[in-house]
Structure formats: C-alpha cells, structure tokens
C-alpha atoms as a PDB file:
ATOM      1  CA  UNK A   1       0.000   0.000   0.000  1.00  0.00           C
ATOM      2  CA  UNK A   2       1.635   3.273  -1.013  1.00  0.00           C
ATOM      3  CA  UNK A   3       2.300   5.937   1.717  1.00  0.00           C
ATOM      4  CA  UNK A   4      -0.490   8.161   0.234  1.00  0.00           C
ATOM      5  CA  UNK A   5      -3.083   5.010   1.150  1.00  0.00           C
ATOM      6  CA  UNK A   6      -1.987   4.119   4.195  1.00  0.00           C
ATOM      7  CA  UNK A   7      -2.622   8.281   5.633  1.00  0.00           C
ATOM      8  CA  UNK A   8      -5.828   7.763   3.921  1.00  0.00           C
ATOM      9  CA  UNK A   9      -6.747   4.733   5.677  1.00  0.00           C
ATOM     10  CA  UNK A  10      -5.692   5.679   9.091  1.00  0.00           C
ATOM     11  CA  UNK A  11      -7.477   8.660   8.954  1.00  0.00           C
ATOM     12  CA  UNK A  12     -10.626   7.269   7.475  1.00  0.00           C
ATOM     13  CA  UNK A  13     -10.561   4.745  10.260  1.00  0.00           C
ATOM     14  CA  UNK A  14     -10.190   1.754   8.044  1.00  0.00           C
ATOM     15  CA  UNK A  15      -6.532   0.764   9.113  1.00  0.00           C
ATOM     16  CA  UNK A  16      -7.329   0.950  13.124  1.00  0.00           C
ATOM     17  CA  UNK A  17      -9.909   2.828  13.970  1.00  0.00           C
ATOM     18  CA  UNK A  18     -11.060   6.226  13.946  1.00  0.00           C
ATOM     19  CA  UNK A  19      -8.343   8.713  15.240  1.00  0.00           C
ATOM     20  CA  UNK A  20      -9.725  10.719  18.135  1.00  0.00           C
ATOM     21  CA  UNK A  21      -9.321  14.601  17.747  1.00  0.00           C
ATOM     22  CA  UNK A  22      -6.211  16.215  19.128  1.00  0.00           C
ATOM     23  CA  UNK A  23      -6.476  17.670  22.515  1.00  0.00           C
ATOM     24  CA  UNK A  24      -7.677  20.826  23.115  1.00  0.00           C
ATOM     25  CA  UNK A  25      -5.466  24.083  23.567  1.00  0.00           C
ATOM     26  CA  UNK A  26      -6.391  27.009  25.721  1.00  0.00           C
ATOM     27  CA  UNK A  27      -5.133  30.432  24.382  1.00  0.00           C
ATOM     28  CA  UNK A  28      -5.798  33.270  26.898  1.00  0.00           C
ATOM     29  CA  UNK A  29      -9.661  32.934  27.149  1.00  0.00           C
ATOM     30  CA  UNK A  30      -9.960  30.825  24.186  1.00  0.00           C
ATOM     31  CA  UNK A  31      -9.930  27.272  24.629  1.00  0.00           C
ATOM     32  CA  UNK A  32     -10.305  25.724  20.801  1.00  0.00           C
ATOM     33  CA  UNK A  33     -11.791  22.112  20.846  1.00  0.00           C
ATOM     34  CA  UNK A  34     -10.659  20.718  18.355  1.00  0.00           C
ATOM     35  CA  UNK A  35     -13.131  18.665  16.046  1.00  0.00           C
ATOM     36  CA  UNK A  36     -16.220  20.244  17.358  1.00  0.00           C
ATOM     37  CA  UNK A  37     -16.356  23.419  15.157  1.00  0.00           C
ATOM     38  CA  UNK A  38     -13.998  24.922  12.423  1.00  0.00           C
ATOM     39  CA  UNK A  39     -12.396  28.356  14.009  1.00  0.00           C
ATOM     40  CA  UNK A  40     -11.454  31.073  11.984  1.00  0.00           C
ATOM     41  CA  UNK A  41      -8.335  33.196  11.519  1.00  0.00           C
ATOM     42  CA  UNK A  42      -8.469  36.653  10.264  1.00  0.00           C
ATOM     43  CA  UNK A  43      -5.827  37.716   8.610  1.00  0.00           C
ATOM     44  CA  UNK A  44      -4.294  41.449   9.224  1.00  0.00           C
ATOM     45  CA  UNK A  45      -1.877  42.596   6.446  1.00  0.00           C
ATOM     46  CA  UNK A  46       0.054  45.078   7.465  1.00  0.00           C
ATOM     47  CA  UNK A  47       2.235  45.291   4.451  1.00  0.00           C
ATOM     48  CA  UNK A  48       2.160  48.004   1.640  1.00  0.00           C
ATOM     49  CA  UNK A  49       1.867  45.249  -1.365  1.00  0.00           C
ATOM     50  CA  UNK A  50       0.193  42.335  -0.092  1.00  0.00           C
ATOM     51  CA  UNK A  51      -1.245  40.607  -3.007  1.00  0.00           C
ATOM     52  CA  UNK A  52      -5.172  40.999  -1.580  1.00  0.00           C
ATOM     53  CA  UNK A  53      -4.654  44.733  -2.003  1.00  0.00           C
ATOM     54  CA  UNK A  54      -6.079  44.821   1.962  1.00  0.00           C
ATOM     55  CA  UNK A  55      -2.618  46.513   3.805  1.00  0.00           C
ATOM     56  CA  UNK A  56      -3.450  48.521   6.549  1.00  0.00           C
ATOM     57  CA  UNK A  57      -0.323  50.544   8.029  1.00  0.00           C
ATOM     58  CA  UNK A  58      -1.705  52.184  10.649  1.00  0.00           C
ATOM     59  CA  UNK A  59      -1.673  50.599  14.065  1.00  0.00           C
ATOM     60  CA  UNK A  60      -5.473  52.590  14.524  1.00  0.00           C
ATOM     61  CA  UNK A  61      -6.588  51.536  11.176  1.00  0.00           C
ATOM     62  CA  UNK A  62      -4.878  47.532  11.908  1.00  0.00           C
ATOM     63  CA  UNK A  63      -7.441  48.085  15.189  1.00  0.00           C
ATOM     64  CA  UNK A  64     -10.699  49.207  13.694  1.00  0.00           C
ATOM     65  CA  UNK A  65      -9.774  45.949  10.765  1.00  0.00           C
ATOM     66  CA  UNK A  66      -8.936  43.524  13.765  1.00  0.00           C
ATOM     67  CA  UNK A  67     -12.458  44.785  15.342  1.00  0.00           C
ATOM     68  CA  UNK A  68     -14.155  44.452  12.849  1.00  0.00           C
ATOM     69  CA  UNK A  69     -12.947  40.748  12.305  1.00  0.00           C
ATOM     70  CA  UNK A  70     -13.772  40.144  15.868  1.00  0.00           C
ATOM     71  CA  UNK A  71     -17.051  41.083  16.186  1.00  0.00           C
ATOM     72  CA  UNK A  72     -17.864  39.318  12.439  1.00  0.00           C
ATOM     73  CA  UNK A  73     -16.641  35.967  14.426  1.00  0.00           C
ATOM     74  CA  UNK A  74     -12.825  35.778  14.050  1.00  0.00           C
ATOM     75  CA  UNK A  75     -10.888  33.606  16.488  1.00  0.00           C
ATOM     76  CA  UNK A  76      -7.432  34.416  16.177  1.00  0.00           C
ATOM     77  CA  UNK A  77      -5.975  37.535  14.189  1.00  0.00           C
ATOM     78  CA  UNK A  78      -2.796  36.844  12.405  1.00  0.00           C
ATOM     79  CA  UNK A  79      -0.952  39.801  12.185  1.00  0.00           C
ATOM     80  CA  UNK A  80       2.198  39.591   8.635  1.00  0.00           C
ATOM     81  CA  UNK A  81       4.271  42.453   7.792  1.00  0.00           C
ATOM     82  CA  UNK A  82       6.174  40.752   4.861  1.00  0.00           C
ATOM     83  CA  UNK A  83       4.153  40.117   1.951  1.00  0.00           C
ATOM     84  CA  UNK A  84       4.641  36.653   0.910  1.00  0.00           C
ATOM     85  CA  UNK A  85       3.158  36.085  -2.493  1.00  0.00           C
ATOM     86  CA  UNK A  86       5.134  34.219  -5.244  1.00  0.00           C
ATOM     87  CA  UNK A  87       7.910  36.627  -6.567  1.00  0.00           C
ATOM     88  CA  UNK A  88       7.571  39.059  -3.974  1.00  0.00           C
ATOM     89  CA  UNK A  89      10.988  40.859  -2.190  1.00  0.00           C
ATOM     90  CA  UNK A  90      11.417  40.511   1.329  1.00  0.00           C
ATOM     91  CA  UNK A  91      12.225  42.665   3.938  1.00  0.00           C
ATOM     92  CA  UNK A  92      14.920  43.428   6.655  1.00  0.00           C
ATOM     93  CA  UNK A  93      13.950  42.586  10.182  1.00  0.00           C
ATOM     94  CA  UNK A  94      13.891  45.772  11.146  1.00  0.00           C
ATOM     95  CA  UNK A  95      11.306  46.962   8.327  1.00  0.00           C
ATOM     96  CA  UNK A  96       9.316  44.006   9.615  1.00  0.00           C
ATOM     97  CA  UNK A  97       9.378  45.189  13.303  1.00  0.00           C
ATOM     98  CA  UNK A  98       8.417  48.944  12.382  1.00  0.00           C
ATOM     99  CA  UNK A  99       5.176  47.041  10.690  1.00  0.00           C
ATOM    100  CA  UNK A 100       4.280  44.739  12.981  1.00  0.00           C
ATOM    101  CA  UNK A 101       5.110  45.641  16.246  1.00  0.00           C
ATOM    102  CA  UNK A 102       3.118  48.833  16.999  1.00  0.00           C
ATOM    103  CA  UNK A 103      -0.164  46.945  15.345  1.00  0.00           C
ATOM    104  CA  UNK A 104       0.730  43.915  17.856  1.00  0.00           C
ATOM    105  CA  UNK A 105       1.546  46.587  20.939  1.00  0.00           C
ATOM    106  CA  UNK A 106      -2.006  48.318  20.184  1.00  0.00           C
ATOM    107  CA  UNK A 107      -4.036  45.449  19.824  1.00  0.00           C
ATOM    108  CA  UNK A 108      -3.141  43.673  22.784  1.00  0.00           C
ATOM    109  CA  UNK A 109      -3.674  46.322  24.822  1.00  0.00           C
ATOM    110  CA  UNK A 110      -6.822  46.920  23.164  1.00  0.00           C
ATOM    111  CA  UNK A 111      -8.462  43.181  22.792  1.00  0.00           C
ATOM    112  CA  UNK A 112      -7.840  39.842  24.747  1.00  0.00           C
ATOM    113  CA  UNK A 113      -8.210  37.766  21.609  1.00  0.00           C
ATOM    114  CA  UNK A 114      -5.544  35.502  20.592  1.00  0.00           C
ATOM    115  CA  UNK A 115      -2.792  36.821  18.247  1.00  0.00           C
ATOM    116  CA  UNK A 116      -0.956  35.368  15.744  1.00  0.00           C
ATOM    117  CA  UNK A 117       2.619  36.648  13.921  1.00  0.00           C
ATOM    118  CA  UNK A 118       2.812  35.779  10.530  1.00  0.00           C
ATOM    119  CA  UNK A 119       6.749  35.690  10.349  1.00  0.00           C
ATOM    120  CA  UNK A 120       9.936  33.004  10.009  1.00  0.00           C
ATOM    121  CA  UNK A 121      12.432  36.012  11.153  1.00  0.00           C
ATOM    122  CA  UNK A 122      13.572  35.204  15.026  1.00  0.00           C
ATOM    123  CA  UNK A 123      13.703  38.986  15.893  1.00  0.00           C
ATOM    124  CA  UNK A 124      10.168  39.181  15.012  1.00  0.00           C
ATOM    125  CA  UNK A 125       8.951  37.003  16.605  1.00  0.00           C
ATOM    126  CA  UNK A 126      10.916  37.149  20.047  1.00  0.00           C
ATOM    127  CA  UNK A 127       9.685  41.253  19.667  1.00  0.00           C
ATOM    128  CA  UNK A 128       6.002  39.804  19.106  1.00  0.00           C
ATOM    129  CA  UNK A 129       5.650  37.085  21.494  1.00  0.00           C
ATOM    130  CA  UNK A 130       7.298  40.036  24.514  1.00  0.00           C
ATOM    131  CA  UNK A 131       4.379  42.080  22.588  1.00  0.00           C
ATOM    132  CA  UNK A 132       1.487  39.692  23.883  1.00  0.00           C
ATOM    133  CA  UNK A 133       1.270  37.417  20.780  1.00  0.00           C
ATOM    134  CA  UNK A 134       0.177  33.993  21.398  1.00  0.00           C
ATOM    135  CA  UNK A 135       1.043  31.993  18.410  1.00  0.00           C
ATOM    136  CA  UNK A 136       4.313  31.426  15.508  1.00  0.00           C
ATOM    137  CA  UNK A 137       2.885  31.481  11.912  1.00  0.00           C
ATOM    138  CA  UNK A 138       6.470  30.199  10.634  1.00  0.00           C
ATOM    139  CA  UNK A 139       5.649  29.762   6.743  1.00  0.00           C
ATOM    140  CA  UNK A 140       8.710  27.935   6.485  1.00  0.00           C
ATOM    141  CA  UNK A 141       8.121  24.973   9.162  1.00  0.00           C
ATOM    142  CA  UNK A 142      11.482  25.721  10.987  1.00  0.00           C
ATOM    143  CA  UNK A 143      13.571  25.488   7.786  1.00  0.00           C
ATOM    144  CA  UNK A 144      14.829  29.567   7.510  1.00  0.00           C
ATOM    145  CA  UNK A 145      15.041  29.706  11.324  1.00  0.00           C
ATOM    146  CA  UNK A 146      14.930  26.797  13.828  1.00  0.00           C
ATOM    147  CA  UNK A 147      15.045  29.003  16.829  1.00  0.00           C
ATOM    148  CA  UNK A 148      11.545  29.928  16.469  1.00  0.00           C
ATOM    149  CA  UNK A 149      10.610  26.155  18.276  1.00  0.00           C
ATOM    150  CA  UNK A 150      12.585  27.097  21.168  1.00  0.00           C
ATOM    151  CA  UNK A 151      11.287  31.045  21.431  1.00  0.00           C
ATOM    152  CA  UNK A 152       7.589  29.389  21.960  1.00  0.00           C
ATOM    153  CA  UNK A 153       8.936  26.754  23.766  1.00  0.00           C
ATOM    154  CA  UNK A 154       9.851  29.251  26.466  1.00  0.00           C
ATOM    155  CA  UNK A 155       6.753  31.512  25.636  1.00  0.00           C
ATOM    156  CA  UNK A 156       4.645  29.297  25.748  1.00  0.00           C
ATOM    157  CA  UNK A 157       3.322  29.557  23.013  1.00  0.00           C
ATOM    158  CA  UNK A 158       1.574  28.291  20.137  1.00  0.00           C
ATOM    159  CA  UNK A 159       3.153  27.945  16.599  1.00  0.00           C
ATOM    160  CA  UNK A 160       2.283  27.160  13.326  1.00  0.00           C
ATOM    161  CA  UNK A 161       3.951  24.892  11.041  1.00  0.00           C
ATOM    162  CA  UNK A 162       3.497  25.363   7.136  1.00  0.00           C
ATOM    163  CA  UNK A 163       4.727  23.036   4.646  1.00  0.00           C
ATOM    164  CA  UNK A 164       6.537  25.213   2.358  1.00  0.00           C
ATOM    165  CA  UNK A 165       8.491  23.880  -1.120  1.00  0.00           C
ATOM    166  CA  UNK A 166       9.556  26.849  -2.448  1.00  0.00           C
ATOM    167  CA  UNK A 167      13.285  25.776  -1.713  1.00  0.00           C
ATOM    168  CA  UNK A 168      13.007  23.050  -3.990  1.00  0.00           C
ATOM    169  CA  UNK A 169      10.416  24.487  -6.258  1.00  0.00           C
ATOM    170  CA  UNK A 170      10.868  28.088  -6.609  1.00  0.00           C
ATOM    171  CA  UNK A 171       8.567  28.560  -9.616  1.00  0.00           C
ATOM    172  CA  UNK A 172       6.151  26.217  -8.726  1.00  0.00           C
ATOM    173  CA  UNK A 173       7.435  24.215 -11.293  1.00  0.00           C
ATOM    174  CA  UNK A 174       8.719  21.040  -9.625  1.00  0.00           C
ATOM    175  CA  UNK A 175       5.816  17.680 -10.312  1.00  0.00           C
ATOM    176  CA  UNK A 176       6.351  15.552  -7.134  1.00  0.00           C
ATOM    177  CA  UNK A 177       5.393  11.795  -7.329  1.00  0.00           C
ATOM    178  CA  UNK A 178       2.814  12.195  -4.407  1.00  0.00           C
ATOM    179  CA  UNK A 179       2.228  15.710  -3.135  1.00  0.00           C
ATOM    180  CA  UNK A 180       0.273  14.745  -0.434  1.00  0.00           C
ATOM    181  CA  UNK A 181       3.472  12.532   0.387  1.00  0.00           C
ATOM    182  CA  UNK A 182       5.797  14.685   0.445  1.00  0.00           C
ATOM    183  CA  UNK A 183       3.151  17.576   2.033  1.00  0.00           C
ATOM    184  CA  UNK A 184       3.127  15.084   4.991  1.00  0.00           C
ATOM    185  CA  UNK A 185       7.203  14.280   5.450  1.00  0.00           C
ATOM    186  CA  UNK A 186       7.545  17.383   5.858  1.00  0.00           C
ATOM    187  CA  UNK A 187       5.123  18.324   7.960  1.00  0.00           C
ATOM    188  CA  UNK A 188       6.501  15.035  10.201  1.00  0.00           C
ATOM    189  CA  UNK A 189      10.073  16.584  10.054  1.00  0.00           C
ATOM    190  CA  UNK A 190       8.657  19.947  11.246  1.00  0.00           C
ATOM    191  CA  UNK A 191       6.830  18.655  14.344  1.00  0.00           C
ATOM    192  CA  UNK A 192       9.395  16.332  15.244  1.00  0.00           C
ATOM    193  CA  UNK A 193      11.884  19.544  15.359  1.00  0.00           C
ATOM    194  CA  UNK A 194       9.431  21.592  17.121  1.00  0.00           C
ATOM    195  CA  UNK A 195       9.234  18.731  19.661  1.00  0.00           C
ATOM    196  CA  UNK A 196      12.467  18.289  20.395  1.00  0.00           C
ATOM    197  CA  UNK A 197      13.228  22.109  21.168  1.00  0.00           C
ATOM    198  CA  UNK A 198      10.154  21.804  24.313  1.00  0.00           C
ATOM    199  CA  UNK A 199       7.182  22.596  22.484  1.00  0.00           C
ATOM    200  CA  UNK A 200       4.241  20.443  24.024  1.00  0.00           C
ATOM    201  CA  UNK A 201       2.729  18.571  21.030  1.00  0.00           C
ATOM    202  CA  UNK A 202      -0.540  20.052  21.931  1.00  0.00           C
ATOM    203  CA  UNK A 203       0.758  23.625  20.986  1.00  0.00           C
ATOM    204  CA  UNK A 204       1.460  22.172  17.341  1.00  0.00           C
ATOM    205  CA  UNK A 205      -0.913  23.085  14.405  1.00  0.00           C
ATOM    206  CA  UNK A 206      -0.017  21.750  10.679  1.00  0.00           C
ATOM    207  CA  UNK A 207      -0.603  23.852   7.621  1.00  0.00           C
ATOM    208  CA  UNK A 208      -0.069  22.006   4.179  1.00  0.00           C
ATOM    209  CA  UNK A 209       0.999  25.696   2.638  1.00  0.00           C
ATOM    210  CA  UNK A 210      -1.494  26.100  -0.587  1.00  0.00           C
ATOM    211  CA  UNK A 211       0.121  28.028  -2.822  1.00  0.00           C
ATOM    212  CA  UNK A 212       3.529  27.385  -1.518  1.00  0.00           C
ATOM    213  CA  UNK A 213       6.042  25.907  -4.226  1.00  0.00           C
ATOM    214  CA  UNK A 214       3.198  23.623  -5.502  1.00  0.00           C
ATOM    215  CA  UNK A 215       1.819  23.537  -8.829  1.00  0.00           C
ATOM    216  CA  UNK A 216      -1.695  24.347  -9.444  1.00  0.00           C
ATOM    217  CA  UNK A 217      -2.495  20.965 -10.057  1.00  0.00           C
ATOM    218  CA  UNK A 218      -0.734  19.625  -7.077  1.00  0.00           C
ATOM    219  CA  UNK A 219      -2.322  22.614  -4.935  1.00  0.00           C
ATOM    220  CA  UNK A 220      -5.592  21.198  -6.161  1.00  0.00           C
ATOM    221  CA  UNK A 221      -5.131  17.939  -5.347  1.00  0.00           C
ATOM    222  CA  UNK A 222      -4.238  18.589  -1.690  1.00  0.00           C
ATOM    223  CA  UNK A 223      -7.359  20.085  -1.292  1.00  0.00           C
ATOM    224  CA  UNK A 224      -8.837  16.670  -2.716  1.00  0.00           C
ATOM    225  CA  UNK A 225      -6.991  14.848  -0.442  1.00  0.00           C
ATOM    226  CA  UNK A 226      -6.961  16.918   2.416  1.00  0.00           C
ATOM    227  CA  UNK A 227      -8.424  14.481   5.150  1.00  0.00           C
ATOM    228  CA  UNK A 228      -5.349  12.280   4.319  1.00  0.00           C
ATOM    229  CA  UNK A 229      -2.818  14.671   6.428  1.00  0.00           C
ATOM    230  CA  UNK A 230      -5.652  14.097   9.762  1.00  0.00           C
ATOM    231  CA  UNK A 231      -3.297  10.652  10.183  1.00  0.00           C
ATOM    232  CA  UNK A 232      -0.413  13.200  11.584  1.00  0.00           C
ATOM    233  CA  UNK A 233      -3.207  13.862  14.401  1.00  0.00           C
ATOM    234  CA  UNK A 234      -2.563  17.323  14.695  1.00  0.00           C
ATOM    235  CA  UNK A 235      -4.862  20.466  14.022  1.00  0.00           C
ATOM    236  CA  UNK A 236      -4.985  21.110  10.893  1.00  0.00           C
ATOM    237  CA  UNK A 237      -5.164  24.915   9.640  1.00  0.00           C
ATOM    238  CA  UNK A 238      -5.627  25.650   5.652  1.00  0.00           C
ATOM    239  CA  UNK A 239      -5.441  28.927   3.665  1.00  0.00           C
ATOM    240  CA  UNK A 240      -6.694  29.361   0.607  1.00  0.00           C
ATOM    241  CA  UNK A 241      -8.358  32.680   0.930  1.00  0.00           C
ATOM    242  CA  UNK A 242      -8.004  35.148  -2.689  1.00  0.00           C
ATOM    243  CA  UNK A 243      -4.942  32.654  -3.590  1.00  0.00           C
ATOM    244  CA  UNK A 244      -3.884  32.396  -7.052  1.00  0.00           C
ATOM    245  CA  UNK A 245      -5.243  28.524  -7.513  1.00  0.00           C
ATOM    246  CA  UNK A 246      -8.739  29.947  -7.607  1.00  0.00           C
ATOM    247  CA  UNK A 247      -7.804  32.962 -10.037  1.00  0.00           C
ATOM    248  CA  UNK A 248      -6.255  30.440 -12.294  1.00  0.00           C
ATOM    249  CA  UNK A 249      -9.467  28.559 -12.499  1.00  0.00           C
ATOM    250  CA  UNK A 250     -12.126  31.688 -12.827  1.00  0.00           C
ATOM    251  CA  UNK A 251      -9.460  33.821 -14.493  1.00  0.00           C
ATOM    252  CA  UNK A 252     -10.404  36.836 -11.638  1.00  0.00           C
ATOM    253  CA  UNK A 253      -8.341  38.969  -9.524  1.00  0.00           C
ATOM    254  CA  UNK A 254      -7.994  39.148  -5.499  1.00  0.00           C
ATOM    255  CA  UNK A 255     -10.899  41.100  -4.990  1.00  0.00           C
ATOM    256  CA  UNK A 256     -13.491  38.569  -6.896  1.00  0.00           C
ATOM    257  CA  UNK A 257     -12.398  35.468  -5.481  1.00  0.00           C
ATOM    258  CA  UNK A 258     -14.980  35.624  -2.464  1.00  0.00           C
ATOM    259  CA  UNK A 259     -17.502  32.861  -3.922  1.00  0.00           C
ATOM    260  CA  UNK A 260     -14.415  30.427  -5.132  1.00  0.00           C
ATOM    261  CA  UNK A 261     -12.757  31.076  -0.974  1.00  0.00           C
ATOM    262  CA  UNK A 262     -16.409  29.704   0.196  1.00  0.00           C
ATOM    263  CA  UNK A 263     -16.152  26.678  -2.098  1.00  0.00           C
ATOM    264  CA  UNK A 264     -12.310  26.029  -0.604  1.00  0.00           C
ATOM    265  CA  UNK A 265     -13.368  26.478   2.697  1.00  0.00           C
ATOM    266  CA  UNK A 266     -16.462  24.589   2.442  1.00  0.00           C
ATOM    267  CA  UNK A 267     -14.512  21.716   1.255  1.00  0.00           C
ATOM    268  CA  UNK A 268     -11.733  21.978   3.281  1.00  0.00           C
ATOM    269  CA  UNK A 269     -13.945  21.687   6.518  1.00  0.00           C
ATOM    270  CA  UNK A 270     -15.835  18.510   4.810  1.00  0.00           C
ATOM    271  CA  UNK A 271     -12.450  17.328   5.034  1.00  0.00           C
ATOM    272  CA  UNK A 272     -10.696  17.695   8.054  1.00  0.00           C
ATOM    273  CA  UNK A 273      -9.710  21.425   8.658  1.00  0.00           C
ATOM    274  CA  UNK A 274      -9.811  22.896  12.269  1.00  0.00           C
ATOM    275  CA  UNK A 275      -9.036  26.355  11.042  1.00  0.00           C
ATOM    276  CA  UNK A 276      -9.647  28.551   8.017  1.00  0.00           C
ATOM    277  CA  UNK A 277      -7.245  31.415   7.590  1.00  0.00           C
ATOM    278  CA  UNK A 278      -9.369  34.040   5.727  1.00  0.00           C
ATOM    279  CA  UNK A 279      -9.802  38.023   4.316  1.00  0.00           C
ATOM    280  CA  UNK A 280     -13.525  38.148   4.484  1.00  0.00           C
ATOM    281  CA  UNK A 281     -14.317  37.264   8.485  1.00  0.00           C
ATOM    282  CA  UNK A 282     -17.837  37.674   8.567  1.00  0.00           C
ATOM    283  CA  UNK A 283     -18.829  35.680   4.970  1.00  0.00           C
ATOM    284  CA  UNK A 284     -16.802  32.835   6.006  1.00  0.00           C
ATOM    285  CA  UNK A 285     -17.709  32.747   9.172  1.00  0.00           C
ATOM    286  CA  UNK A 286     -20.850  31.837   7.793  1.00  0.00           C
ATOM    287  CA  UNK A 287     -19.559  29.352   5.223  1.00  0.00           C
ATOM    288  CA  UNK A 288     -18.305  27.686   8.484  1.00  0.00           C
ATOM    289  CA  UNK A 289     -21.615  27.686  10.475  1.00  0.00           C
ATOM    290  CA  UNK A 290     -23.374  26.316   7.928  1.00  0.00           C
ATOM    291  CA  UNK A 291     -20.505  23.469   7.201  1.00  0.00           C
ATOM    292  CA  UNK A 292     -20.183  22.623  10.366  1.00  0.00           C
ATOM    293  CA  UNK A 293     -23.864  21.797  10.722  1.00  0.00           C
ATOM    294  CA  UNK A 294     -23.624  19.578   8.387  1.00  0.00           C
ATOM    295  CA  UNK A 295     -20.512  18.012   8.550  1.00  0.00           C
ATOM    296  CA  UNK A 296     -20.141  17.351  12.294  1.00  0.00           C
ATOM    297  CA  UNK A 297     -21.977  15.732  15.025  1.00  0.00           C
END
C-alpha cells in the first residue's frame, strides 16, 4: 500500500480505527476544541503590497480591521508584515518590526483575543511574542530559522507549522510523485523539530501551505486529499483565501475570489480542517456555520 493510502486509511478509520481529535489548547480565554467546530483566523496585512490589495499601516486603522474581524466571528488575528506572495521581495527585520510591532503593541492592549505573527524572522517574533502574541505562523516549518521552536517553547506559546516547497520548487514548477506525500514528510520533520526544542505537542498546528512551491495541479489535489494529512493527528489549519489557484481557475483577480474562498473552505472543513485562515471574516464565518452543521456531530 503506497504511503499516500496508508494516511488515507488511518485517517478514514479503516486501518485501526477512527483517530480521536487532538487535545484541546487554551489560548488566553480561548480554549479551541478541536473537532467540534472549524475556528477562523483573520488575517491582518500590514504590508504596503500584499497581493489581496487589503494593507493597513496604521496601528489605529490595523485596530478598527482587527475589530471588525472580531465582532464578524474571528478567532485568532494573524498579524504579517512581509508580503509573501510568489515573486515578492522581502524585507529586513527591522522593516518588519516597524510594521508589525506597533499593530501587535495596540491590539493587545486593546483586545484579549488571541494573536498570531505571521513571520519566520527570530527577531520578530521574540519582539512579538514580549508584545502579547500567542502563536508562531512560521511559513517555512522551521527550515529559515529553527530558533523559532525554542522562542515558543519558552513563551509558551503556540506555533504554526506550514509546509513550504519553495526551496526546492521556486517557480512552482517542480511535479512531485505524491504531493500529499511529500506535504506530509515534511510536515513530520517539522513537528518532530518543534518537539524536540520543548514545544508540548498540543501547541502544534499543521498547515499544508497552498500556494507554496506547488503547482496548481498539485495545490488542487491537496485540497482533494486533504483528510489524508488528519493521520499526523494534529490540528490542521488551511489557507486558501483570494490565492492564485482559484484565479487560475475563474481567471479573476484578489478582490473577486470571495464565492471560489467559500467553495475552498467549504470543502476543506468537509475534510478535516480545524481552522480557516481568511480576508472576508464575517462571509466565512458563515460558510463555516453552515458546514459545520452539516458536517459534524
């Protein structure tokens, strides 16, 4: 049975039994359950050229959008200074910190729900976490900067592990044998790092990075087989929100690519996501209700 089978039959339950859902994790006031509802994480550009066109840069205006988000049912905001869209420059550290880091200082002293970074630079996040945010959104699962495991080891905090090919696949040219594969190796490789620096496996969430040195076909097909990766027994988060895999297929720019996001999200929760990182807070939040009527218990 190839690799790709086996995930699938653990987590369908027909090589064992059913997996139970990973433990729950309490964030400040937030405790998320996993496997009882799909939570939702709004994200908070703060960059001039993110490739949504939805930057906010400043801290008051990065409140009023992380209110907003709130109120329309958001769980967690995720706060990124660094655009990371395919072909995009990065930043220094310090350009990241002059972003991020007065949004971060305002909204935690402003609103007790839990905050994400969206960074893989160690001064950012060390800055962030002594700034009141709760969780690493490493995009790079550990591979620019392994330090990250131990900051929210001693932070306690959460992090985020994305599995990200653009080392290998730049262009998003590269065809892998099995995606999904490969999408969980490295995910495995990733936790097992994160492990070993402290972090308590119930601080772990697993992102299979859509968009992310895959090819649209492979991106697709992740999607597809999305309730394979629930064998690694972790939470699973998913972003597909105004990517380029749905403008590809409806030929539409960021700002039209609300009613193809639904459809992703839809599926994604039929299929084993915990949480939805999303741009429109209060539609999706709604995609997830109704989902999550139907799909869960």
């Amino acid at each position: 049975m190839k690799t790709a089978a086996i995930i699938n039959a653990m987590a369908t339950g027909k090589a064992g039994g059913t997996l139970n859902p990973p433990p729950s994790l309490r964030i400040r006031n937030s405790t998320f359950a996993w496997g009882t509802r799909t939570y939702v994480m709004g994200i908070l550009n703060v960059s001039p050229d993110s490739f949504s066109g939805d930057g906010v840069a400043r801290p008051t205006a990065a409140l009023e959008c992380a209110q907003q988000m709130v109120q329309s049912g958001a769980d967690i905001i995720d706060i990124g200074g660094e655009s990371t869209r395919p072909g995009s420059e990065g930043i220094s550290a310090a350009e990241e910190l002059d972003r991020v880091i007065p949004v971060i200082t305002l909204l935690r002293k402003e609103m007790d729900v839990p905050l994400s970074v969206d960074t893989y630079k160690y001064e950012v996040a060390y800055e962030a976490l002594n700034g009141g945010v709760d969780i690493i959104n490493d995009i790079w699962g550990l591979k620019k900067e392994r330090r990250l495991a131990s900051l929210a080891s001693k932070a306690n905090a959460a992090i985020i592990l994305m599995s990200n090919q653009r080392d290998i696949s730049p262009l998003h040219e590269v065809v892998f044998d099995d995606v999904i594969r490969v999408v969980a190796d490295d995910l495995r490789h990733a936790v097992d790092e994160a492990i070993s620096e402290g972090i308590p496996s119930t601080h772990v969430i697993i992102d299979p990075g859509i968009g992310f040195g895959k090819t649209q076909p492979q991106n697709l097909e992740i999607l597809r087989r999305l309730e394979e990766l629930k064998a690694l027994n972790y939470p699973l988060l998913v972003g597909t929100s105004r990517k380029s895999i749905l403008g590809h297929l409806l030929n539409l720019p960021p700002s039209e690519r609300l009613e193809a996001t639904a459809a992703t999200v839809a599926i994604c929760i039929a299929r084993g996501a915990d949480i939805v990182r999303v741009h429109d807070v209060k539609e999706m939040w709604r995609v997830c209700r109704v989902t999550d009527a139907i799909t869960r218990d």
